[in-house]
Protein backbone atom coordinates (compact mmCIF):
# COMPACT_ATOMS: atom_id res chain seq x y z
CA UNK A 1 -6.32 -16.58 24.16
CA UNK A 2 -5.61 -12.72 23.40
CA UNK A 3 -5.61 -11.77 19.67
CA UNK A 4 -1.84 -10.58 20.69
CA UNK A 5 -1.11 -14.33 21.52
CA UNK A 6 -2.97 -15.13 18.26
CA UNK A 7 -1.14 -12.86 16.30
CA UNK A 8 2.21 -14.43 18.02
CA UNK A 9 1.16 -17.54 16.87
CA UNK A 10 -0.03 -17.52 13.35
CA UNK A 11 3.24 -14.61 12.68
CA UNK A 12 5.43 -16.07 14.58
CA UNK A 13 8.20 -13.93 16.90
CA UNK A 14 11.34 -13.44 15.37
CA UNK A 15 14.05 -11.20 16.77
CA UNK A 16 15.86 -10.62 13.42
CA UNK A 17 15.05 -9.49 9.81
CA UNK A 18 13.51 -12.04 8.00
CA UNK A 19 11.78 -12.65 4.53
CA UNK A 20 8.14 -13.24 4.64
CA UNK A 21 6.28 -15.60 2.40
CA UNK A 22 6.22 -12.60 -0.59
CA UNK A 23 9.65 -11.68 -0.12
CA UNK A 24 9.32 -8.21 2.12
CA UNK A 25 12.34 -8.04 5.06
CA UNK A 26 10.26 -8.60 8.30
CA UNK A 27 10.14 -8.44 11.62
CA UNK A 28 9.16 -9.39 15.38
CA UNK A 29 5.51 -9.99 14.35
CA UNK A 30 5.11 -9.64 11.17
CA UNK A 31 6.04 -6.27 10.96
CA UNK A 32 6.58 -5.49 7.29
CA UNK A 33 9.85 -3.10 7.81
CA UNK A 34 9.61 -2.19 3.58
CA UNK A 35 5.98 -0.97 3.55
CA UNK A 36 5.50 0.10 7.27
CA UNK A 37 8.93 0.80 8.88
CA UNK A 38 9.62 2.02 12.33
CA UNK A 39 7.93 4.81 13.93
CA UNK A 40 10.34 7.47 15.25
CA UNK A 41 9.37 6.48 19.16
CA UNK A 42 9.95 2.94 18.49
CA UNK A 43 13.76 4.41 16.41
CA UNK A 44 14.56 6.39 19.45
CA UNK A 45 12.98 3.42 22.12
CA UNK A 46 15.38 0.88 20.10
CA UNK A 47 18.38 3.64 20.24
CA UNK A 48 17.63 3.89 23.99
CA UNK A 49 18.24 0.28 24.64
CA UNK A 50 21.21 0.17 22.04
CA UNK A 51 23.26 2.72 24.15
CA UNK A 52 22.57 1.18 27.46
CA UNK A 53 23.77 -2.21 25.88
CA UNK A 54 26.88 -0.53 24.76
CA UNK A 55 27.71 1.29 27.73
CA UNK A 56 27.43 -2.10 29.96
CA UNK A 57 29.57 -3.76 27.09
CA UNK A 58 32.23 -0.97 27.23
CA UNK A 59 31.99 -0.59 31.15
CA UNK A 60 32.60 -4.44 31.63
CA UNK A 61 35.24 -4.94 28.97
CA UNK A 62 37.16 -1.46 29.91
CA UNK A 63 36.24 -0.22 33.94
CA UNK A 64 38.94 2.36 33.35
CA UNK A 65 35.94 4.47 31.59
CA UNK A 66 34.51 5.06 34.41
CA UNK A 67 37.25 7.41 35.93
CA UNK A 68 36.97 9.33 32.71
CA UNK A 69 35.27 12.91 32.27
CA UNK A 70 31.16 12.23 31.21
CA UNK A 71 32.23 13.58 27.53
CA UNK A 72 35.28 11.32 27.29
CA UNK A 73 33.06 8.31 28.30
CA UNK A 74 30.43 9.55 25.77
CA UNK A 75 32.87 9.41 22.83
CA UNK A 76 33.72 5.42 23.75
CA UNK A 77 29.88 4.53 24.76
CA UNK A 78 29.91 6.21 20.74
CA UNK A 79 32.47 4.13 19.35
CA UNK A 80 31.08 1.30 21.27
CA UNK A 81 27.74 1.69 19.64
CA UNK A 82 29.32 2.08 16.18
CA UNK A 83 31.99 -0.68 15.99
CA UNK A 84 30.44 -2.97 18.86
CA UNK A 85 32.89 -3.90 21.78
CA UNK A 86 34.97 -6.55 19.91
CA UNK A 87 36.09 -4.36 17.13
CA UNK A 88 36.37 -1.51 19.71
CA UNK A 89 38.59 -3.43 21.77
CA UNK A 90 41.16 -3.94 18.90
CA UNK A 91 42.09 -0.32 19.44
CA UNK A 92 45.01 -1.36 21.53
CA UNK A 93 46.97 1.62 21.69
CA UNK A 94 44.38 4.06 22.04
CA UNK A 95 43.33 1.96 25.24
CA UNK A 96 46.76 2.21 26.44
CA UNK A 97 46.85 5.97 25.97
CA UNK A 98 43.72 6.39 28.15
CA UNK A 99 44.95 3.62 30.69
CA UNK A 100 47.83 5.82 31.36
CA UNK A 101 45.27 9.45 30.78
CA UNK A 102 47.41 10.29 27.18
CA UNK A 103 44.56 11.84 25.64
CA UNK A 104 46.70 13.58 22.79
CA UNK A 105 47.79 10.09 22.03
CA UNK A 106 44.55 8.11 22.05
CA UNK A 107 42.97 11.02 19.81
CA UNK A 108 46.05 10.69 17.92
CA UNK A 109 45.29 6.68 17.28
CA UNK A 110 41.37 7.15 17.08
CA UNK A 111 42.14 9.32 13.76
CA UNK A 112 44.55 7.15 12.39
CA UNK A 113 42.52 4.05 12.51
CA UNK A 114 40.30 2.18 9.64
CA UNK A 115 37.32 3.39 11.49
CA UNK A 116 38.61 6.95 11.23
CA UNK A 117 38.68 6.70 6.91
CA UNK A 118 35.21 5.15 7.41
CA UNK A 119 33.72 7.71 9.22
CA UNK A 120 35.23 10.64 8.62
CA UNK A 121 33.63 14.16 10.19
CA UNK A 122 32.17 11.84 13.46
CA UNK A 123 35.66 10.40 13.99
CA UNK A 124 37.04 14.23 14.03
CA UNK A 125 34.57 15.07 15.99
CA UNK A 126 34.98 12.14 18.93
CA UNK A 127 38.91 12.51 18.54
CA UNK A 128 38.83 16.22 19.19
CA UNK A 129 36.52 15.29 22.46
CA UNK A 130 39.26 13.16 23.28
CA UNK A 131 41.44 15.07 23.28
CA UNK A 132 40.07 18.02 25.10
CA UNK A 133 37.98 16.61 27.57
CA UNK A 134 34.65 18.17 27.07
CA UNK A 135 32.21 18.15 24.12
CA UNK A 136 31.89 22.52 23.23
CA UNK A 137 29.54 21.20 20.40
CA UNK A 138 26.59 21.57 23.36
């Protein structure tokens, strides 16, 4: 048996935070996430994965993103990622404006939204993206 198949076994695999037997939040194997934390490749290597789970989440629920301009796409695959499909699919009217290409109007609903308040400066920024159809923050 490998000592990775060891360590499986005596740590156990667990996919989300935990407590370990002295109280410190844990995870996978035994990683001690208040003493060790993430490394900035495994961050960005766990942000990779994140936005290519909420593109296929956004591209399945709404296929109408995919006739939109890369930076208008961007901005959902963004609120996607933020909110998580279910939330981002309560944005009814916004969705409507972009079903019928009313960009004015969906960055009109994006900033008067909950999320909006909650957000603030990243919400003005997406809306304005929106809205014009490119990103000149490149």
């Amino acid at each position: 048996m490998s000592l990775r198949d060891t360590l499986i076994r005596h740590e156990g695999l667990r996919l989300f935070p935990y407590k370990d037997s002295v109280g410190k939040l844990t995870i996978g194997v035994g990683r001690n996430l208040e003493d060790r934390g993430i490394t900035e490749e495994e961050a960005l290597y766990l942000l990779g994965n994140d936005i290519l789970q909420a593109a296929s989440d956004l591209g399945r629920a709404f296929p109408v993103v995919f006739a939109l301009s890369q930076d208008r796409y961007e901005v959902l695959v963004n609120m996607a990622f933020n909110l998580g499909i279910s939330k981002l699919s309560k944005f009814k009217r916004m969705w409507a404006a972009i079903e019928v290409g009313d960009f004015n109007k969906a960055s009109e609903e994006m900033l008067t939204s909950k999320w909006a308040v909650q957000v603030g400066s990243r919400a003005t920024e997406l809306a304005d993206v929106m809205r014009k159809g490119y990103n000149d923050l490149e």
